[in-house]
PDB file of N, CA and C in Angstrom:
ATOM      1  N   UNK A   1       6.814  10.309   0.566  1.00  0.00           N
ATOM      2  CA  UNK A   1       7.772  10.042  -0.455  1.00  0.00           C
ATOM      3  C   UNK A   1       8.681   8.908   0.033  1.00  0.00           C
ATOM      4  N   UNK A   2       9.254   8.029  -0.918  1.00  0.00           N
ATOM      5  CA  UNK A   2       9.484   7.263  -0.685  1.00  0.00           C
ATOM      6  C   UNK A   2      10.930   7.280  -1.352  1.00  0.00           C
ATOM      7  N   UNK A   3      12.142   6.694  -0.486  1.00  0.00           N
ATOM      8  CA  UNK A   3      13.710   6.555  -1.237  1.00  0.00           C
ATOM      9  C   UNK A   3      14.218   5.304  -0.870  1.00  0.00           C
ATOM     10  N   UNK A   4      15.231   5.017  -1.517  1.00  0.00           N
ATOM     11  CA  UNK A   4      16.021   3.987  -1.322  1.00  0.00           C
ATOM     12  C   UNK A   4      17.414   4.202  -0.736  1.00  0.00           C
ATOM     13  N   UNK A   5      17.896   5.335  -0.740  1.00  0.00           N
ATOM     14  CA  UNK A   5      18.768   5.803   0.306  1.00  0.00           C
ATOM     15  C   UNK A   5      18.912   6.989   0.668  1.00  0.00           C
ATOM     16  N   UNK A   6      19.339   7.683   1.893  1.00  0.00           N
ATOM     17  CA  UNK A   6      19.640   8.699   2.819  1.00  0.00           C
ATOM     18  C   UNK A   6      20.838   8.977   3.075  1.00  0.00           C
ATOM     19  N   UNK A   7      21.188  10.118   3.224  1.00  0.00           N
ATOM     20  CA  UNK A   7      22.145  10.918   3.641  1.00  0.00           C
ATOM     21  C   UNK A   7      22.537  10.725   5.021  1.00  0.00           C
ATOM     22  N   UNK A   8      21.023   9.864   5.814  1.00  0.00           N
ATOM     23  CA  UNK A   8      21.566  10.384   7.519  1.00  0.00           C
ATOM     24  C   UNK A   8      21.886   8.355   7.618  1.00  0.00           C
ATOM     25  N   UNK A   9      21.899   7.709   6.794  1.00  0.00           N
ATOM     26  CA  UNK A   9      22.178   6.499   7.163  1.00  0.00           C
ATOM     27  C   UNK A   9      22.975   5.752   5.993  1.00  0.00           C
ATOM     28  N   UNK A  10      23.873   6.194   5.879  1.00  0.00           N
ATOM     29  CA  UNK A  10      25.550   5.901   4.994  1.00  0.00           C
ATOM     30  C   UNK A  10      26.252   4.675   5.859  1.00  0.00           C
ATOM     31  N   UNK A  11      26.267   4.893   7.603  1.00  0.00           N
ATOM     32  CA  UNK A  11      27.203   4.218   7.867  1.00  0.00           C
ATOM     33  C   UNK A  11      26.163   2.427   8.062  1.00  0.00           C
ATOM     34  N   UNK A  12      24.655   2.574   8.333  1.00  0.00           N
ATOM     35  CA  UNK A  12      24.045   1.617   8.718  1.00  0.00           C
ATOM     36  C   UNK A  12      23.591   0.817   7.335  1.00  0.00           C
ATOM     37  N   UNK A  13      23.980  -0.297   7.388  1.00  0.00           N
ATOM     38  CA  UNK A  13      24.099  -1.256   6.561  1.00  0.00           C
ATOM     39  C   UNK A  13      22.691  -1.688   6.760  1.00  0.00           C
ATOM     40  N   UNK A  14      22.132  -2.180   5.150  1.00  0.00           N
ATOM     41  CA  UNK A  14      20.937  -2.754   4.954  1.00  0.00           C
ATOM     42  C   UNK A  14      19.869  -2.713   3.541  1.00  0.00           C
ATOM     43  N   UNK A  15      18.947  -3.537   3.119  1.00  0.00           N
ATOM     44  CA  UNK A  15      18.419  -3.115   2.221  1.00  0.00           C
ATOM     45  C   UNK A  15      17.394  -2.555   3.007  1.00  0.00           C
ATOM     46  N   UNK A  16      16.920  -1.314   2.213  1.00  0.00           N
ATOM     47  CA  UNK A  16      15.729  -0.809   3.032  1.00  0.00           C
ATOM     48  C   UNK A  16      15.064   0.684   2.377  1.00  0.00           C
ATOM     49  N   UNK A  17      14.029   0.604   2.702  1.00  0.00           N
ATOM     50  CA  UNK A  17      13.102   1.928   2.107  1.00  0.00           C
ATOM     51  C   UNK A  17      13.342   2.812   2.899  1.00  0.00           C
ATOM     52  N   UNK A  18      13.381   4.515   2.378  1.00  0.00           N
ATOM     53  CA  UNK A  18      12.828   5.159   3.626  1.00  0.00           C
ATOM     54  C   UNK A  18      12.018   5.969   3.084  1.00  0.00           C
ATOM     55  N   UNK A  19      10.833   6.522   4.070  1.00  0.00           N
ATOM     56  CA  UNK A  19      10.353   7.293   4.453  1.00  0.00           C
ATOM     57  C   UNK A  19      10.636   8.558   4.392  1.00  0.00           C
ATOM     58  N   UNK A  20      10.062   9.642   3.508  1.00  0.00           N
ATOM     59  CA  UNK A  20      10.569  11.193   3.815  1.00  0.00           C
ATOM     60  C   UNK A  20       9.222  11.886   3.689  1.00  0.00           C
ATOM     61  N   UNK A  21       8.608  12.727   4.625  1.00  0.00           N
ATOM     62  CA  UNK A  21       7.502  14.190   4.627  1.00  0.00           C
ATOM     63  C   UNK A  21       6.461  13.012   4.864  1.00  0.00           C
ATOM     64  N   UNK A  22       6.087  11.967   6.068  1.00  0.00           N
ATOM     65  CA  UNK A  22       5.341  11.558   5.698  1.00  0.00           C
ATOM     66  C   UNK A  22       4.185  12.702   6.816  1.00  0.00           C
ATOM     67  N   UNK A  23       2.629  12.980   5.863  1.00  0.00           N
ATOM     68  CA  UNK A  23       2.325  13.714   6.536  1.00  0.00           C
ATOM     69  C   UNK A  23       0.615  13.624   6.615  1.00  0.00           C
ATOM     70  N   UNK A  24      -0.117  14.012   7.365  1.00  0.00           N
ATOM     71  CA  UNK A  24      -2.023  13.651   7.274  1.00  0.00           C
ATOM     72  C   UNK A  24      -2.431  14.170   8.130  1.00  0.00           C
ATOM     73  N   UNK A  25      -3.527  14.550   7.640  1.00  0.00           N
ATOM     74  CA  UNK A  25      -4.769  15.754   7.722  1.00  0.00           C
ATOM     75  C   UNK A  25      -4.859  14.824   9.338  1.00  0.00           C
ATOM     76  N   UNK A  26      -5.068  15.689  10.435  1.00  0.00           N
ATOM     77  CA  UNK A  26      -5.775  15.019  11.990  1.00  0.00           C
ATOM     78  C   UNK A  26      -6.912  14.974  11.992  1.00  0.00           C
ATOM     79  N   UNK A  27      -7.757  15.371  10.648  1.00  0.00           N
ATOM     80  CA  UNK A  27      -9.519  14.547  10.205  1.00  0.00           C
ATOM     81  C   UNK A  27      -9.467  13.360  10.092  1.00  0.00           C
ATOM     82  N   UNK A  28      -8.376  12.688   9.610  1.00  0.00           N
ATOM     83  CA  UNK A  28      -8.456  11.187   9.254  1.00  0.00           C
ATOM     84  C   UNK A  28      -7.262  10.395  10.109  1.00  0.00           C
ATOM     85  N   UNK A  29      -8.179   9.856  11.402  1.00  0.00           N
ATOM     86  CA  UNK A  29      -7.541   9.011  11.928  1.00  0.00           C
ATOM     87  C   UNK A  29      -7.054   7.985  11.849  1.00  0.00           C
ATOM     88  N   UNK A  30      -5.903   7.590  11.821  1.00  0.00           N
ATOM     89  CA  UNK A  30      -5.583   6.462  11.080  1.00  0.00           C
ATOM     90  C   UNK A  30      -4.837   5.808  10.280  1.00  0.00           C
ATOM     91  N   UNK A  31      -4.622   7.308   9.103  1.00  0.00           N
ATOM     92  CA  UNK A  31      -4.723   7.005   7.982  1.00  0.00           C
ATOM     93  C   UNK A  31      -2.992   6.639   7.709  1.00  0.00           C
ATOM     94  N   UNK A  32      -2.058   7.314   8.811  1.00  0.00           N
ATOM     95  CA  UNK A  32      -0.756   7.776   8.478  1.00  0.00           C
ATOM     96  C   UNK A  32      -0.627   5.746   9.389  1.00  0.00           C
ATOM     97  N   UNK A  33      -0.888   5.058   9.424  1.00  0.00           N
ATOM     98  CA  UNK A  33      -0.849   3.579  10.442  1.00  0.00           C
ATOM     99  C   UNK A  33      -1.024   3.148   9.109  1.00  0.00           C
ATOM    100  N   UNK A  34      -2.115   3.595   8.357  1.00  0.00           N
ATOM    101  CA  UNK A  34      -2.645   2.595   7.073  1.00  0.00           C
ATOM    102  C   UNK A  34      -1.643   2.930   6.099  1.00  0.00           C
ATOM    103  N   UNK A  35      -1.018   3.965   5.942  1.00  0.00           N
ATOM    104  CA  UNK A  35       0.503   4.332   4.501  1.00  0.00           C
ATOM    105  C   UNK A  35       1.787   3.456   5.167  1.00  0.00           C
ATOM    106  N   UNK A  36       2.094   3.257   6.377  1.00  0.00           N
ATOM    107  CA  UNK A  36       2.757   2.674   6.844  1.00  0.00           C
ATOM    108  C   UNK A  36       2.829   1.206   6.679  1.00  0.00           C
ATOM    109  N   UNK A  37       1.264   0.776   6.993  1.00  0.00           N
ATOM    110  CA  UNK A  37       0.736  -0.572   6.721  1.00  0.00           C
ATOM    111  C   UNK A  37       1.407  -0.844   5.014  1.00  0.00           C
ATOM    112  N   UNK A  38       0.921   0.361   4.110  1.00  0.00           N
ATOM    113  CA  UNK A  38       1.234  -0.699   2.687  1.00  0.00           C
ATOM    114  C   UNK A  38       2.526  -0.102   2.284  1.00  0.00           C
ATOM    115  N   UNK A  39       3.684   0.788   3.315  1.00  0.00           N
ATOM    116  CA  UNK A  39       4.888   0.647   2.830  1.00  0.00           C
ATOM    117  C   UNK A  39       5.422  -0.592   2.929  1.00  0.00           C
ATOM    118  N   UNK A  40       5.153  -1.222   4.236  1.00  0.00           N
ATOM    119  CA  UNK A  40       5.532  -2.686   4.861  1.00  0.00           C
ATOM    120  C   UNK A  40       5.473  -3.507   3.430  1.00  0.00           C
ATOM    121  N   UNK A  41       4.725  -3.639   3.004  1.00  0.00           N
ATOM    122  CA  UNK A  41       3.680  -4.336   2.019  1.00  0.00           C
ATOM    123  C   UNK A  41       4.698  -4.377   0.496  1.00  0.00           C
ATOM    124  N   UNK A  42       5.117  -2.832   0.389  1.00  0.00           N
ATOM    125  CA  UNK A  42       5.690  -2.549  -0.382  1.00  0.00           C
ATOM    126  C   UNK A  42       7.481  -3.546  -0.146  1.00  0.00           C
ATOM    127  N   UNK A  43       7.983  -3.022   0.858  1.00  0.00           N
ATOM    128  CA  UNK A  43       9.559  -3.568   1.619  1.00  0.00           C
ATOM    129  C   UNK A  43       9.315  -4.960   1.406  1.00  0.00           C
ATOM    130  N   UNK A  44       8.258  -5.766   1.897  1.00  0.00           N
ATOM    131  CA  UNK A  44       8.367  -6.892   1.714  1.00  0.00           C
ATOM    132  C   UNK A  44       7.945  -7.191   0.363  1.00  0.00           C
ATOM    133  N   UNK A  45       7.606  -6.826  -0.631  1.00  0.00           N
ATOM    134  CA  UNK A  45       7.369  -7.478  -2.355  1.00  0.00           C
ATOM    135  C   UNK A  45       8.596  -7.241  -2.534  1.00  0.00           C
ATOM    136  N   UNK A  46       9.533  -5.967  -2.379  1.00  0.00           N
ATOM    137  CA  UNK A  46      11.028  -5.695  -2.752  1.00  0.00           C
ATOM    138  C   UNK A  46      11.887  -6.290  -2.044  1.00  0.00           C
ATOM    139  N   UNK A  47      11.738  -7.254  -1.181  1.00  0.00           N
ATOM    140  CA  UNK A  47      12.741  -8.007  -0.464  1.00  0.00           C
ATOM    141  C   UNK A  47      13.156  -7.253   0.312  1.00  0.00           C
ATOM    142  N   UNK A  48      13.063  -6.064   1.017  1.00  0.00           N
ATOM    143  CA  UNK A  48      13.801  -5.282   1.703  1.00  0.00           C
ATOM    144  C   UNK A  48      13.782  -5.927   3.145  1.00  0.00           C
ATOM    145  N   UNK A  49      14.614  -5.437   4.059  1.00  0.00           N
ATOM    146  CA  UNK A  49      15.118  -5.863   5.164  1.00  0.00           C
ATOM    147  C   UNK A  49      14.220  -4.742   6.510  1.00  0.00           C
ATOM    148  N   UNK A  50      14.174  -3.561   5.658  1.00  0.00           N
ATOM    149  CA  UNK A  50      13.648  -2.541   7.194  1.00  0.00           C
ATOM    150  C   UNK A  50      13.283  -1.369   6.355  1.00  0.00           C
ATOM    151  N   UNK A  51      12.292  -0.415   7.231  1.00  0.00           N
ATOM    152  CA  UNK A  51      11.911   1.260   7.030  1.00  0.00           C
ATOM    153  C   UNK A  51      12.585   2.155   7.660  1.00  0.00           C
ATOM    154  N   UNK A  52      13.215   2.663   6.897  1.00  0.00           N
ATOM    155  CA  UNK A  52      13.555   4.114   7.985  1.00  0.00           C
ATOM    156  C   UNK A  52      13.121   4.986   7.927  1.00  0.00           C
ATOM    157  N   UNK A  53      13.255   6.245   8.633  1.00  0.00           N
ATOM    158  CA  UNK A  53      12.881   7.420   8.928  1.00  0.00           C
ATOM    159  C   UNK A  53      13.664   8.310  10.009  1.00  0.00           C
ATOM    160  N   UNK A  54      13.766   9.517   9.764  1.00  0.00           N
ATOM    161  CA  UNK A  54      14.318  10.218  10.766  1.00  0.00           C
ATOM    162  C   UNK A  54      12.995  11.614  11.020  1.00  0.00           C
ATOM    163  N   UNK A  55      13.167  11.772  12.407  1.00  0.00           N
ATOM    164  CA  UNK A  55      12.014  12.615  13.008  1.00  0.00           C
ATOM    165  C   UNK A  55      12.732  13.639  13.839  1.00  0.00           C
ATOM    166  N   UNK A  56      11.985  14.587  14.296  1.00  0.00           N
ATOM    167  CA  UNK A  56      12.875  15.616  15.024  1.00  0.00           C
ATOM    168  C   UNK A  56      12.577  14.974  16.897  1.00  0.00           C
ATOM    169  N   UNK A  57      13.918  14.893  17.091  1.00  0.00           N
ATOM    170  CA  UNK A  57      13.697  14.244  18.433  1.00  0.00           C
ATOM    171  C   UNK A  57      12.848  14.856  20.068  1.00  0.00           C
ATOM    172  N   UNK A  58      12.626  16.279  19.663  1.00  0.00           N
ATOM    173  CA  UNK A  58      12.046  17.038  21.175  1.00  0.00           C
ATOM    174  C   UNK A  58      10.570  16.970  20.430  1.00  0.00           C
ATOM    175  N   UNK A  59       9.817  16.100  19.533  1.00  0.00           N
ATOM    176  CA  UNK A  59       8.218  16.206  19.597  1.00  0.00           C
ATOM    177  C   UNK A  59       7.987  15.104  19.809  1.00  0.00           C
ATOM    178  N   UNK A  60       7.791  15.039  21.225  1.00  0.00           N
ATOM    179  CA  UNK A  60       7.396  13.760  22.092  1.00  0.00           C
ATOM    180  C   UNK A  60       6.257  12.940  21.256  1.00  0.00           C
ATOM    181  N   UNK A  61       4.744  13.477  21.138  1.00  0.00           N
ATOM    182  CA  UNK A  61       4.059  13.208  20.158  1.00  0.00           C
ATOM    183  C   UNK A  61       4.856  12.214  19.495  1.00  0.00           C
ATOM    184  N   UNK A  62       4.902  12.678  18.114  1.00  0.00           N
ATOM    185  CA  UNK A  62       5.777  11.909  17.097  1.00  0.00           C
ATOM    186  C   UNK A  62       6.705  10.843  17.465  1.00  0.00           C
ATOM    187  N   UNK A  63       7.569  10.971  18.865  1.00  0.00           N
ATOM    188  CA  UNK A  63       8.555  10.123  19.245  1.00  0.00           C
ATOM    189  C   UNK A  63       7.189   8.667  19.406  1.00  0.00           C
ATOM    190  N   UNK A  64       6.210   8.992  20.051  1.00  0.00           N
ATOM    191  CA  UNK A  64       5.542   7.956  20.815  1.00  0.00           C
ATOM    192  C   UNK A  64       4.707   7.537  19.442  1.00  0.00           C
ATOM    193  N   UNK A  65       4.259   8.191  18.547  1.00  0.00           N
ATOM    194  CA  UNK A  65       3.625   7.551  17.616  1.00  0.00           C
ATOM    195  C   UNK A  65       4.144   6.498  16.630  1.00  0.00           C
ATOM    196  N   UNK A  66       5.652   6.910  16.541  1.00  0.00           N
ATOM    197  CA  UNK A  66       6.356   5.750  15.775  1.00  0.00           C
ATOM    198  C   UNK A  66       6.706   4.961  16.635  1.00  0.00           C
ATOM    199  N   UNK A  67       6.874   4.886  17.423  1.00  0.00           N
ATOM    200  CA  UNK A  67       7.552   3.942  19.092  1.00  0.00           C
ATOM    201  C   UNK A  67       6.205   2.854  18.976  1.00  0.00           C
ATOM    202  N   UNK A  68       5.267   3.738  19.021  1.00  0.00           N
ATOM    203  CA  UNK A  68       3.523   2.798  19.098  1.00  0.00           C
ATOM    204  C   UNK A  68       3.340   2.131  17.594  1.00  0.00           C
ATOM    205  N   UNK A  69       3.917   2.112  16.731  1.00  0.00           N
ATOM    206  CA  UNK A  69       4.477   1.783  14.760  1.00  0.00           C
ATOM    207  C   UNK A  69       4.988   0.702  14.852  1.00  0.00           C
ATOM    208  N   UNK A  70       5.934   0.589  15.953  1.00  0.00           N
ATOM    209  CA  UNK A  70       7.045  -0.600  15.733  1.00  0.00           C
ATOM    210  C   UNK A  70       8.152  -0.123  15.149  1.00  0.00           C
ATOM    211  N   UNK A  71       8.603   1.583  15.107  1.00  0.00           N
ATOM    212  CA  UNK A  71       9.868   2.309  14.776  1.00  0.00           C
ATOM    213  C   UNK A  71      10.682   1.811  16.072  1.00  0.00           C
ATOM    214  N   UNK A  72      12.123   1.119  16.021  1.00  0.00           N
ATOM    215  CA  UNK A  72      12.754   1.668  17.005  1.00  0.00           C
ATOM    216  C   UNK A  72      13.900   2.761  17.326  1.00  0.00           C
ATOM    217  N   UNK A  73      14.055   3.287  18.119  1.00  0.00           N
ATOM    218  CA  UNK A  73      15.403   4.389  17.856  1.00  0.00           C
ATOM    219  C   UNK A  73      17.042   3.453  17.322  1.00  0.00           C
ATOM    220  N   UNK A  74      17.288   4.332  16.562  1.00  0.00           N
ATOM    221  CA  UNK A  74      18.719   3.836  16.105  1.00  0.00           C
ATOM    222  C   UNK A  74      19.937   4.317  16.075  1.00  0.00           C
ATOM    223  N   UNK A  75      20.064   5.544  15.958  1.00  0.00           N
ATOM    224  CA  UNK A  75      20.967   6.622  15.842  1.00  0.00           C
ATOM    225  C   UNK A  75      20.372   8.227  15.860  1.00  0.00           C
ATOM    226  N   UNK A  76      21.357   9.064  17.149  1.00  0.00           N
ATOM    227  CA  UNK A  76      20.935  10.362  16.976  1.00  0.00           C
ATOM    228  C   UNK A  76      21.491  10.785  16.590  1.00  0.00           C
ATOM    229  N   UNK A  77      20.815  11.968  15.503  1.00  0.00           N
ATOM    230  CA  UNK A  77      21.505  12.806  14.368  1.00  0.00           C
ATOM    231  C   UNK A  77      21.615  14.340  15.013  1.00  0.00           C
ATOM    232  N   UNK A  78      22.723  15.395  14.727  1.00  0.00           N
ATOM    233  CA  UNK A  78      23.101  16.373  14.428  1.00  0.00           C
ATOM    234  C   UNK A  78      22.833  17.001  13.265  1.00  0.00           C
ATOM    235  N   UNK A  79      22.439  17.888  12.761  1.00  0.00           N
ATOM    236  CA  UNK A  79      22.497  18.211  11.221  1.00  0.00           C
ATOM    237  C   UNK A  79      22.135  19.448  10.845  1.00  0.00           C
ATOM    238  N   UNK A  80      21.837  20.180   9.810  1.00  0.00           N
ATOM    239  CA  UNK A  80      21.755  21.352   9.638  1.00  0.00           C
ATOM    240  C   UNK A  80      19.842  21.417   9.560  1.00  0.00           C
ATOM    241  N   UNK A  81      20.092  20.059   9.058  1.00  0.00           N
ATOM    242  CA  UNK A  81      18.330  19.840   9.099  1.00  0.00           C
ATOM    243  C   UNK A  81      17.491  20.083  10.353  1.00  0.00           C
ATOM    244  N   UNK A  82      18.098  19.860  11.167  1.00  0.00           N
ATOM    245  CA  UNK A  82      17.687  20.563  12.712  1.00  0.00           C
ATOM    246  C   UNK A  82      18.306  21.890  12.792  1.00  0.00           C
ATOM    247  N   UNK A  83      17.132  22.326  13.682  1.00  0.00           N
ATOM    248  CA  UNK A  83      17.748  24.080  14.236  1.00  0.00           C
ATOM    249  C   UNK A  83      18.861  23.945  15.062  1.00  0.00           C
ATOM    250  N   UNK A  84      18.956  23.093  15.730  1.00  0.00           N
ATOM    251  CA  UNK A  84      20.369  23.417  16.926  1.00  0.00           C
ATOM    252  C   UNK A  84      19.514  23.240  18.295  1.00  0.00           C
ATOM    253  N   UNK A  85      18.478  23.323  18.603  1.00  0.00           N
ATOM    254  CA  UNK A  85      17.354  23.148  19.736  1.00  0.00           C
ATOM    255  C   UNK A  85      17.185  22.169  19.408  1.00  0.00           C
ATOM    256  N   UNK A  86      16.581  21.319  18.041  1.00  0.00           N
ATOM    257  CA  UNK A  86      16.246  20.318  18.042  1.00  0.00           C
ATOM    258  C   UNK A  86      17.587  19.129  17.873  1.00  0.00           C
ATOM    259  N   UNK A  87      17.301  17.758  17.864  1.00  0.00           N
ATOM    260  CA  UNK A  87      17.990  16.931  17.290  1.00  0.00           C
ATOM    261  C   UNK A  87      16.930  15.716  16.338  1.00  0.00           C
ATOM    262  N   UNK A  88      17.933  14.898  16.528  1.00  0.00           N
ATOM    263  CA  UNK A  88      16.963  14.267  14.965  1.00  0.00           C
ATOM    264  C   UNK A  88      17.345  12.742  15.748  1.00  0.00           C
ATOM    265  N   UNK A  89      16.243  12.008  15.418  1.00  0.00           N
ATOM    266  CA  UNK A  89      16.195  10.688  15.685  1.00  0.00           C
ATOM    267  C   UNK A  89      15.959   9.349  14.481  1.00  0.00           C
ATOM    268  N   UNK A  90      16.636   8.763  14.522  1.00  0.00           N
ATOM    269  CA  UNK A  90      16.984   7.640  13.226  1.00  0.00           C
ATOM    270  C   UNK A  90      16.216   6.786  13.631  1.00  0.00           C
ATOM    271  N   UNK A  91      15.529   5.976  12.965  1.00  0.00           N
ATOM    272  CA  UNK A  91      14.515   4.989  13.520  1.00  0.00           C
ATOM    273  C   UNK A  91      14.585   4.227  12.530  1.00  0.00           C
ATOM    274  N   UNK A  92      14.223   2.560  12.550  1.00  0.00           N
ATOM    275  CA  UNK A  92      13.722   1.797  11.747  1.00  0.00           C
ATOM    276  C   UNK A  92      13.161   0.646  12.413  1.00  0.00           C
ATOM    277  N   UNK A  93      12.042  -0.432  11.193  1.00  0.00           N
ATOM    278  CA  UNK A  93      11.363  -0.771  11.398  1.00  0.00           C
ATOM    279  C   UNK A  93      11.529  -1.986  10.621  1.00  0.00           C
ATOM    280  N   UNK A  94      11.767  -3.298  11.212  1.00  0.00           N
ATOM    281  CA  UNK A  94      12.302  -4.237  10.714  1.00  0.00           C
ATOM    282  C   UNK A  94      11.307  -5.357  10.091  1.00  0.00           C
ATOM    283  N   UNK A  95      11.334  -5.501   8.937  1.00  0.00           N
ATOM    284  CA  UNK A  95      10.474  -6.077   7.795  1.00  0.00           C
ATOM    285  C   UNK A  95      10.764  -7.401   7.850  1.00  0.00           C
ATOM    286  N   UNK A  96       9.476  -8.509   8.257  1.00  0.00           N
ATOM    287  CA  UNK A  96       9.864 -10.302   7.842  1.00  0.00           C
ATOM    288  C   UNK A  96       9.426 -10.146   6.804  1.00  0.00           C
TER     289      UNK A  96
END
């Protein structure tokens, strides 16, 4: 799913898409690189500036798969959206 603004990024200035539940079957390798590929696709026809996303910060996995995306970290979140074990990591991904 796709938004145009977030709750966890009010104070960070920018035009930009984000990212929410993005999610795929581990039969199809790949495939979550290739939705990424034509959000880009998407940000840049809309003039946008960057992608965001926020992820839960203790699933290393996930940390390294967007890190390996071209996500970088931006801000760590607190929130109710995390259990209290976890925290939440702000990421974006900057669109020419």
């Amino acid at each position: 799913m796709l938004q145009y603004s977030s709750q966890y990024y009010q104070d960070i200035e920018g035009e930009v898409i984000h990212i929410h539940h993005l999610a795929t079957d581990i039969n199809y390798k790949g495939i979550g690189a290739r939705i990424i590929d034509e959000i880009k696709h998407i940000a840049q026809k809309e003039a946008k500036n960057s992608i965001r996303l926020d992820n839960i910060g203790s699933n290393k996995k996930l940390n390294e798969y967007y890190e390996k995306n071209g996500f970088c970290q931006i801000a760590i979140i607190e929130s109710e959206k995390y259990d209290g074990t976890n925290f939440g990591i702000l990421r974006e991904l900057k669109v020419s």
